[in-house]
Protein backbone atom coordinates (compact mmCIF):
# COMPACT_ATOMS: atom_id res chain seq x y z
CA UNK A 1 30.39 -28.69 -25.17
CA UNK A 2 32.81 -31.18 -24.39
CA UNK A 3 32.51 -34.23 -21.52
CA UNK A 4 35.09 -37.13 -21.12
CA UNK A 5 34.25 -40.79 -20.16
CA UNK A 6 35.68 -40.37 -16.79
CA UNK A 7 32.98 -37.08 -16.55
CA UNK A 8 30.01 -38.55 -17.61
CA UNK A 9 31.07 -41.76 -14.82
CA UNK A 10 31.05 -39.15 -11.99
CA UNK A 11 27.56 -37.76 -13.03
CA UNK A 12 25.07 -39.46 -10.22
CA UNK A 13 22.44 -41.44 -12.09
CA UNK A 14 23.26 -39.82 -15.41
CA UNK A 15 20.77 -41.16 -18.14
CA UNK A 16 21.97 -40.53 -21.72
CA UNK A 17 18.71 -39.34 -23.47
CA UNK A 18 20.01 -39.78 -26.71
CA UNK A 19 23.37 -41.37 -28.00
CA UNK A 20 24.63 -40.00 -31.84
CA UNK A 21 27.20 -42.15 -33.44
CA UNK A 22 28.06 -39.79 -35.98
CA UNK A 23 29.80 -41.49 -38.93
CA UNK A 24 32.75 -39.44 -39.87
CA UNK A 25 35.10 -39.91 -43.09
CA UNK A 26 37.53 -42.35 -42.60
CA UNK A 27 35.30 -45.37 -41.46
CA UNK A 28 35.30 -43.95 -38.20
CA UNK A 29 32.48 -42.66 -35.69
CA UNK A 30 32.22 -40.21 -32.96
CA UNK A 31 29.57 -39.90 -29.90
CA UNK A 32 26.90 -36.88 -29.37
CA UNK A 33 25.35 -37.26 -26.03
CA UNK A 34 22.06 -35.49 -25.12
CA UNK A 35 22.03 -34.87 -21.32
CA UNK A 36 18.70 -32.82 -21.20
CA UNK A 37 18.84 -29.71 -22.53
CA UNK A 38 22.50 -29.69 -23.16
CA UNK A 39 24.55 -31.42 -25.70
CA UNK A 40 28.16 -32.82 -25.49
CA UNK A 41 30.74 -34.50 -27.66
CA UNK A 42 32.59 -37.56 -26.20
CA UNK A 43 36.15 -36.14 -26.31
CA UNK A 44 39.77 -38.05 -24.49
CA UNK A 45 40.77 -36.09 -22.05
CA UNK A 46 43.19 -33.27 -23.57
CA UNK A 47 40.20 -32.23 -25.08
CA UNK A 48 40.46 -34.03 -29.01
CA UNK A 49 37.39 -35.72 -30.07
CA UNK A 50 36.91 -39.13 -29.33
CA UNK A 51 37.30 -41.53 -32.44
CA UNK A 52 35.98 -45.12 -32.92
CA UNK A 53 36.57 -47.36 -35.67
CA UNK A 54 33.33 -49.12 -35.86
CA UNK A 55 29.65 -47.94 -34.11
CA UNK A 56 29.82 -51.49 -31.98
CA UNK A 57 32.83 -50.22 -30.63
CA UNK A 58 31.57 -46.87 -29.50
CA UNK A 59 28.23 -48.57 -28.39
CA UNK A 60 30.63 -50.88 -25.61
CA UNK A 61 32.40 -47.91 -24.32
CA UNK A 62 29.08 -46.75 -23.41
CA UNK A 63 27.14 -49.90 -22.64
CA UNK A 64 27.47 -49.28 -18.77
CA UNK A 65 25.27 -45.79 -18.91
CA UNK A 66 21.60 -45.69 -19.30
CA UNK A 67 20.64 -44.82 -22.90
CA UNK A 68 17.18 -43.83 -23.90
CA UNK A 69 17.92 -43.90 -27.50
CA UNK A 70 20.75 -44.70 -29.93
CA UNK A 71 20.59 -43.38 -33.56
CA UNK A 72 23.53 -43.84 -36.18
CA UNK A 73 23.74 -40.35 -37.95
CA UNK A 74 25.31 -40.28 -41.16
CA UNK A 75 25.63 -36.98 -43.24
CA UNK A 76 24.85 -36.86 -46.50
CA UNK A 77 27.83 -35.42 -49.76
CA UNK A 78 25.65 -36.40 -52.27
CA UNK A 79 25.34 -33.26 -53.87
CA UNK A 80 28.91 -32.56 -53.96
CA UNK A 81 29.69 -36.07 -54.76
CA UNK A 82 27.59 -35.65 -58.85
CA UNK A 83 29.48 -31.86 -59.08
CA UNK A 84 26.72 -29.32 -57.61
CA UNK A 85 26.78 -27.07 -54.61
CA UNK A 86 26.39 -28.53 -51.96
CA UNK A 87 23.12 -28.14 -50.13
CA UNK A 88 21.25 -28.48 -46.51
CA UNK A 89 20.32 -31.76 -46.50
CA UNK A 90 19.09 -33.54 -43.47
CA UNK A 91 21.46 -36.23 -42.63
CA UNK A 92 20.50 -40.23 -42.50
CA UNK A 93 19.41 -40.99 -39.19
CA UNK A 94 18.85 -45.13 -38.52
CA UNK A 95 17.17 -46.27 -35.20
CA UNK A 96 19.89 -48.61 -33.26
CA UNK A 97 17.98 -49.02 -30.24
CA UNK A 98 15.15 -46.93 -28.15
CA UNK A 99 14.01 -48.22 -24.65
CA UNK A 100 11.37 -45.82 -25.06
CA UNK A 101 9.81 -47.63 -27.84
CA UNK A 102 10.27 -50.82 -26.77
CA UNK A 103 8.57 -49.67 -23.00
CA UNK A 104 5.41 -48.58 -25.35
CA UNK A 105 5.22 -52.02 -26.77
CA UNK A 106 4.63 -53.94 -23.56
């Protein structure tokens, strides 16, 4: 699914439980925001995907919402990349920030 900035703003109290900044060819990223159960991609408002050219970038268009957990995804063409088929492999996923973990801590 599919939620603008101006959406997710209207949402009463929304806490994002998870931010993705999914890094996408072309040096740029793209957000995945887990509401709950449901998941949505940050898109402009005619419906495209949302692009940012660097994660701090997409991070400040968000910093006003409540984020549980931020984690920069990046997929992996490795396989393709040396010449073989390429193959299910779990993507790179780095830690950016997790009030969760830093709660547990104090």
């Amino acid at each position: 699914m599919r939620i603008t900035l101006e959406q997710l703003a209207t949402q009463p109290k929304q806490v994002i439980d998870l931010l993705e900044i999914i890094s996408i060819e072309g040096q740029q990223y793209m957000a995945r925001l887990s509401l709950g159960d449901d998941q949505f991609l940050l898109s402009e408002k005619k419906g495209a995907t949302r692009l940012f050219r660097s994660a701090w970038q997409l991070q400040d268009t968000l910093a006003t919402f409540s984020i549980g957990e931020t984690q920069v995804v990046h997929p992996s063409a490795y396989h393709e990349m040396i010449g073989m088929e390429p193959a299910g492999i779990e993507p790179l996923r780095i830690r950016v920030q997790s009030h969760q973990a830093q709660a547990q801590k104090t």
